[in-house]
Structures are given as structure tokens and as C-alpha cells.
C-alpha atoms as a PDB file:
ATOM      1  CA  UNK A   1     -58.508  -8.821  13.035  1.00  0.00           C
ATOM      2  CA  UNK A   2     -55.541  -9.114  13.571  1.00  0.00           C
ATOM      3  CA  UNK A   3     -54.337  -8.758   9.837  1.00  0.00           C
ATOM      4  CA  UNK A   4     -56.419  -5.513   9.143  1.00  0.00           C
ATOM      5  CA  UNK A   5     -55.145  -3.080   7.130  1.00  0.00           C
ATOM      6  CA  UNK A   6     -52.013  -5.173   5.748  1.00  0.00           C
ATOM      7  CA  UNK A   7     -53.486  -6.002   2.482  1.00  0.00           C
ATOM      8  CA  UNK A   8     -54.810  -2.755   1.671  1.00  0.00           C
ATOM      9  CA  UNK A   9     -57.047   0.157   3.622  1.00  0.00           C
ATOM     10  CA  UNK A  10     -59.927   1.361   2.205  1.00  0.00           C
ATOM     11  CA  UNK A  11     -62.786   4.441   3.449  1.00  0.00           C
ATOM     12  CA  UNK A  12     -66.308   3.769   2.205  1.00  0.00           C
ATOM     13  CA  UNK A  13     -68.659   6.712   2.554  1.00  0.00           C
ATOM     14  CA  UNK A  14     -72.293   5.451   1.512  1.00  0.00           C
ATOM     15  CA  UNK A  15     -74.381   8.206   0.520  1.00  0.00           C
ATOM     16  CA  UNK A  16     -77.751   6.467  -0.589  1.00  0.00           C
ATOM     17  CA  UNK A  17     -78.982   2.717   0.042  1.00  0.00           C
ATOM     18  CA  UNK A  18     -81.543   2.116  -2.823  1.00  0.00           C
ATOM     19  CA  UNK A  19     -83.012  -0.862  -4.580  1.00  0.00           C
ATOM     20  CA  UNK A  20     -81.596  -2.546  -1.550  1.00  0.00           C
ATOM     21  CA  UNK A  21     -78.352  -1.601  -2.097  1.00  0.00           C
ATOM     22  CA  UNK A  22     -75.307   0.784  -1.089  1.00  0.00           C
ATOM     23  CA  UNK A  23     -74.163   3.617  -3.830  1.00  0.00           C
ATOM     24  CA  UNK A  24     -71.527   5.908  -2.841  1.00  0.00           C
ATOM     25  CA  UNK A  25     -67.746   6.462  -2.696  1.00  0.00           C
ATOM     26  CA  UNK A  26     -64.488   4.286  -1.974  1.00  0.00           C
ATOM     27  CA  UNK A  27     -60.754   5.614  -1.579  1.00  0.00           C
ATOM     28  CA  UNK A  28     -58.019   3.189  -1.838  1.00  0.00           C
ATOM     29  CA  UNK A  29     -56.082   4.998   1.370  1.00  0.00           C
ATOM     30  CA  UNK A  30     -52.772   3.400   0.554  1.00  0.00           C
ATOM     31  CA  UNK A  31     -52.743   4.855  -3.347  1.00  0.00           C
ATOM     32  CA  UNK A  32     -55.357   7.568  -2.901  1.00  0.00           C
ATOM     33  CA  UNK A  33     -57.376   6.699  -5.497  1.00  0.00           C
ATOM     34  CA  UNK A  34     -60.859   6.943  -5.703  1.00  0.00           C
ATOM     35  CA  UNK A  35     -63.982   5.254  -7.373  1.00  0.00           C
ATOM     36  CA  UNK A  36     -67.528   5.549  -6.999  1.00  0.00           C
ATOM     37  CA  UNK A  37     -69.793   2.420  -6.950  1.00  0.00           C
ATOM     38  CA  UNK A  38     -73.432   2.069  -7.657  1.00  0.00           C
ATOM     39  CA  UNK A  39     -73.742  -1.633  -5.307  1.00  0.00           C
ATOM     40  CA  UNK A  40     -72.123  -3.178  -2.504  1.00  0.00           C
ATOM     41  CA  UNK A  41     -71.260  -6.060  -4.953  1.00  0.00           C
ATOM     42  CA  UNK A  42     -69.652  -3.412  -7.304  1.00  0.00           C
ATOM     43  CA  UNK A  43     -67.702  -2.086  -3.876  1.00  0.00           C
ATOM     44  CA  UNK A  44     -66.212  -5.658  -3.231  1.00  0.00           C
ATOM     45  CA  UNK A  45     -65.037  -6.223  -6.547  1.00  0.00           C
ATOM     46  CA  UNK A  46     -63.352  -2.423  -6.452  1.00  0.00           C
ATOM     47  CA  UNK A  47     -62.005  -3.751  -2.943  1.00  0.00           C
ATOM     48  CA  UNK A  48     -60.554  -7.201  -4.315  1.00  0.00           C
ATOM     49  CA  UNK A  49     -59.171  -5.735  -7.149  1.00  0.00           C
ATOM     50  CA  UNK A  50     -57.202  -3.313  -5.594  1.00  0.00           C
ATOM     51  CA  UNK A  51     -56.115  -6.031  -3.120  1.00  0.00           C
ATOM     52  CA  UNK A  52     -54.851  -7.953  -6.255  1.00  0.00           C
ATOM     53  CA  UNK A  53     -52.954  -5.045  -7.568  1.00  0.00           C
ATOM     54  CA  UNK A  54     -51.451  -4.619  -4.573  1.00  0.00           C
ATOM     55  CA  UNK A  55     -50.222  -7.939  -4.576  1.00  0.00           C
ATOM     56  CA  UNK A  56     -49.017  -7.634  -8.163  1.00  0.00           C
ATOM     57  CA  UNK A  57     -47.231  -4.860  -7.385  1.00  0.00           C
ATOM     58  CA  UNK A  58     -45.417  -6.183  -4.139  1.00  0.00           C
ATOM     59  CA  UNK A  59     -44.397  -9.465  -5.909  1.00  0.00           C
ATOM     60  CA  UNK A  60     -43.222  -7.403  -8.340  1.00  0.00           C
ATOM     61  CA  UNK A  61     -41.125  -4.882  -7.088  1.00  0.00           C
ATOM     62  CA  UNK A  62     -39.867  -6.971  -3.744  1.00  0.00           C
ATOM     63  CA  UNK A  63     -41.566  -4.843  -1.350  1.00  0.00           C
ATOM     64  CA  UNK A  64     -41.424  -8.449   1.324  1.00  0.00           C
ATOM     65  CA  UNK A  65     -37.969  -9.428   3.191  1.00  0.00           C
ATOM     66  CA  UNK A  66     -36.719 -10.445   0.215  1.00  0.00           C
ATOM     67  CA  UNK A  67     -35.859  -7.546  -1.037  1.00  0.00           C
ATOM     68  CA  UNK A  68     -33.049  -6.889   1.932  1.00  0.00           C
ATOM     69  CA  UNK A  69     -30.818  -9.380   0.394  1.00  0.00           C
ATOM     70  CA  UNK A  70     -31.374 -12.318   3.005  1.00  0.00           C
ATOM     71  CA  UNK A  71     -34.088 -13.154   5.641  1.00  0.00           C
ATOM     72  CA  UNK A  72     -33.959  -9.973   7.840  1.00  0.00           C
ATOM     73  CA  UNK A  73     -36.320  -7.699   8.422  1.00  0.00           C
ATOM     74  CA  UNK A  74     -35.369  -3.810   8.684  1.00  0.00           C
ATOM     75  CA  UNK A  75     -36.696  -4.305  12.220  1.00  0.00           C
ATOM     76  CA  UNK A  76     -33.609  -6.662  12.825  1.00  0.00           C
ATOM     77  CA  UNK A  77     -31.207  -4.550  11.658  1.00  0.00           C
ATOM     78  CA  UNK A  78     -32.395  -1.817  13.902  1.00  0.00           C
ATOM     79  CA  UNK A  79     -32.591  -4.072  17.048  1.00  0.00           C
ATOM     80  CA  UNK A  80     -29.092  -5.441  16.093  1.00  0.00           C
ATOM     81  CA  UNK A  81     -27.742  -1.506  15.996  1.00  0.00           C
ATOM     82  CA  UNK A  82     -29.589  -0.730  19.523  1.00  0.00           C
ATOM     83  CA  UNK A  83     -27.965  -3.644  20.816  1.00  0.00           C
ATOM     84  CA  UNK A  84     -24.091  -3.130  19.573  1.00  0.00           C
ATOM     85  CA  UNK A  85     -24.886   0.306  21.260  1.00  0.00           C
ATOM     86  CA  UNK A  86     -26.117  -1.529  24.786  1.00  0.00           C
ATOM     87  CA  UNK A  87     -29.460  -0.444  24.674  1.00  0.00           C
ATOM     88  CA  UNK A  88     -31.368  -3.333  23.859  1.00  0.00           C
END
């Protein structure tokens, strides 16, 4: 558990389980976007491909270290400024 929520968060309201099966409503928190599915099996593939476009999209526009010009983190940068200032 320890990863949750850093690929993508979703909130699944299931309004009916028929034919042995979930139908209902998913929202894809991170882009607020939202879908309705008629099976669990048409939830997962909702799930994985928003997980996949979320990947595209972070390759694609840098959104890892990489995209502060070396191997820092902004975290690093921060603790670096705290401790110039002796607060660290």
C-alpha cells in the first residue's frame, strides 16, 4: 500500500450488482473525468487505461525529476534553502 494513489486515484460508486456484476460510476480524481461502466471488468479496463494515459502524459511532458534539470527533487531544493537559513 504503500504506493496508493501515485499512479492515479479513482472513486467508484456502484449503484446496482446484476448478472453478477457491478454497474455504476467511476471519476478519474486526478483529471475529473468521469465514465460510467456496465461490469467490473469494464471498470478495470477504464482504471488501466487511465493509468496508461497518465503515464503517457508524464513521460511526455517531464512531470519526474528530470524535468528540474539534474537529479534533484523540489524537496531538495527546499531542504537545501531551510538549511543555508539554519533551520534544518
Amino acid at each position: 500500500m504503500g504506493n496508493a494513489g501515485k499512479l492515479a486515484t479513482f472513486i467508484v460508486h456502484v449503484q446496482y450488482c446484476q448478472n453478477a456484476t457491478w454497474q455504476g460510476t467511476i471519476v478519474w480524481a486526478d483529471e475529473k473525468q468521469t465514465s460510467n461502466f456496465r461490469s467490473a471488468l469494464e471498470m478495470l479496463k477504464l482504471m488501466d487505461s487511465a493509468v496508461e494515459q497518465s503515464d503517457e502524459r508524464r513521460d511526455r511532458f517531464g512531470e519526474d525529476e528530470r524535468q528540474w534539470g539534474d537529479d534533484r527533487k523540489p524537496d531538495d531544493e527546499a531542504q537545501d534553502r531551510m538549511a543555508s537559513d539554519g533551520k534544518k
